[in-house]
Protein backbone atom coordinates (compact mmCIF):
# COMPACT_ATOMS: atom_id res chain seq x y z
CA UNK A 1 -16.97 3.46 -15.14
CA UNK A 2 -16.48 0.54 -12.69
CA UNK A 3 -18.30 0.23 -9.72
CA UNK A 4 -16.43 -0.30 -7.00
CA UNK A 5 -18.59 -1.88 -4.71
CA UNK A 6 -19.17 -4.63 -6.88
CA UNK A 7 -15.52 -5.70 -6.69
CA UNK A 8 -14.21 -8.68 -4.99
CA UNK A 9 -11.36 -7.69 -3.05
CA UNK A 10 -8.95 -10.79 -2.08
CA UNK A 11 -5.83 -10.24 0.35
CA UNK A 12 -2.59 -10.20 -0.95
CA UNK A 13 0.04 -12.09 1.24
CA UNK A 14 2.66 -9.47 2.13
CA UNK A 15 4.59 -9.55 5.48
CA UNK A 16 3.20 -9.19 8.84
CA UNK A 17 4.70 -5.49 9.51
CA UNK A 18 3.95 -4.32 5.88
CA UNK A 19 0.40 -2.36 4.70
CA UNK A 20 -2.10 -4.66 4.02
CA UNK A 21 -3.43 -4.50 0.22
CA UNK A 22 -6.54 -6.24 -1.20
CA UNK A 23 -6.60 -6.60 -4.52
CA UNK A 24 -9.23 -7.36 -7.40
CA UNK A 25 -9.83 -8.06 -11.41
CA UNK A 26 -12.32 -7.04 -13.74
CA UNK A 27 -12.63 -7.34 -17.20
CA UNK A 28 -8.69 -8.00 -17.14
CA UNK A 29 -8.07 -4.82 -15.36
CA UNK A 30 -6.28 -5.04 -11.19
CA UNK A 31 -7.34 -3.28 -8.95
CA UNK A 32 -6.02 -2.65 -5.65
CA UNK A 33 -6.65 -0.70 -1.97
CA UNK A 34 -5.32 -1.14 1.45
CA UNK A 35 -7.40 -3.11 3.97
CA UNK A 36 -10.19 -0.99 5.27
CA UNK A 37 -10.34 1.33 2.50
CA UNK A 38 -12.74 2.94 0.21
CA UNK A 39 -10.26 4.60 -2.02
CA UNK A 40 -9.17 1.91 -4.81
CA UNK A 41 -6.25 2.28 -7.18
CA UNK A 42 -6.82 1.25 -10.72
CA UNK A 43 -3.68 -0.53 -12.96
CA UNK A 44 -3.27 1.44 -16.52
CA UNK A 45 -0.04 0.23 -18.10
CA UNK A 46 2.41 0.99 -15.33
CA UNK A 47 1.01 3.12 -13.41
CA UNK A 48 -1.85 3.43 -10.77
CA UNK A 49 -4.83 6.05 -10.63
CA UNK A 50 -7.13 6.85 -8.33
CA UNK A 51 -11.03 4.96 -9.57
CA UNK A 52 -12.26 8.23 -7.74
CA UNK A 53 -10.64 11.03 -9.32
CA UNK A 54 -8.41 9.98 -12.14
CA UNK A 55 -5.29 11.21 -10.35
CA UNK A 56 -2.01 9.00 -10.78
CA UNK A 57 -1.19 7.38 -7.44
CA UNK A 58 1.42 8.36 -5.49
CA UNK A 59 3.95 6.52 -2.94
CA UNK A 60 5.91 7.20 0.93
CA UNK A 61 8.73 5.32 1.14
CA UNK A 62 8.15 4.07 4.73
CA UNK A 63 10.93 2.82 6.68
CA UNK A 64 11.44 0.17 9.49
CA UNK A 65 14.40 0.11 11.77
CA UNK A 66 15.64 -3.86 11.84
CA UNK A 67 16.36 -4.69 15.90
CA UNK A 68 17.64 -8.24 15.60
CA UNK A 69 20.53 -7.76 17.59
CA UNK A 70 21.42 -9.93 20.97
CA UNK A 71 19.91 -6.77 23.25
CA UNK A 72 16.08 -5.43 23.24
CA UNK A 73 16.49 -2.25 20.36
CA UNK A 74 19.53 -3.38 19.50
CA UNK A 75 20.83 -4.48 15.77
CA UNK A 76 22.75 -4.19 12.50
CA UNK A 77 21.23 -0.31 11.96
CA UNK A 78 19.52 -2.10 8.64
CA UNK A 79 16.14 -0.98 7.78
CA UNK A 80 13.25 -2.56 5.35
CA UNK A 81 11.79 -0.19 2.96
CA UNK A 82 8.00 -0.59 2.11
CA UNK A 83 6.53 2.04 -0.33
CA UNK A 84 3.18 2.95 0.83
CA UNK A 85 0.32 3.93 -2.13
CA UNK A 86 -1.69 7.21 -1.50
CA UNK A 87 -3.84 9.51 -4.10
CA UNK A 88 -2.83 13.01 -3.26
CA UNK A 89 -6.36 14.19 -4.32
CA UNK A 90 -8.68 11.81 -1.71
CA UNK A 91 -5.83 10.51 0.98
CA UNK A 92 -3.91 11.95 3.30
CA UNK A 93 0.03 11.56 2.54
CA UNK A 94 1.34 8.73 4.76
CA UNK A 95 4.31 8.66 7.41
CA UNK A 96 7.59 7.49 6.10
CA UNK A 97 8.08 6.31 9.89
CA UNK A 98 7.38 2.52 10.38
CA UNK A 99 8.10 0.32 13.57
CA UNK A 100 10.49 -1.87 14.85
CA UNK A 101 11.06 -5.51 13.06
């Protein structure tokens, strides 16, 4: 079993409005967690588990409304789609609301 506090989490560079994820390697094995938190997802194959609890990882597809029309909240009605990573054993499922880009 890895530890996990003996990983050396590194930002990823993702947009300014998306969820910040750190992200590590050991022993030729990624892991990743958002920015702040304990829980850490672990890479096997093509899928993610939880380091924690074994359980596959799960994902929100959150959505932000595009305003980049002329007019303040105004726009095209596009939206960007993030998917956010949660284990549905140790997180709390996250909003599929975003903000305003």
């Amino acid at each position: 079993m890895v530890d996990k506090t003996k990983l050396e989490f590194k930002a990823m560079t993702l947009p300014s409005w998306a969820q910040q994820m750190e992200v590590a390697e050991d022993g030729g094995v990624r892991y990743e967690r958002k920015k702040g938190s304990n829980v850490v997802y672990a890479l096997n194959g093509k899928d993610y588990s939880c380091l924690d609890c074994g359980t596959t990882i799960l994902a929100v597809d959150r959505t932000h409304s595009i305003h980049d029309g002329l007019f303040p909240l105004s726009g095209s009605g596009e939206v960007a789609h993030e998917p956010i990573p949660y284990c549905p054993k140790c997180e709390k499922k996250p909003s599929s609301n975003g903000g305003f880009l």
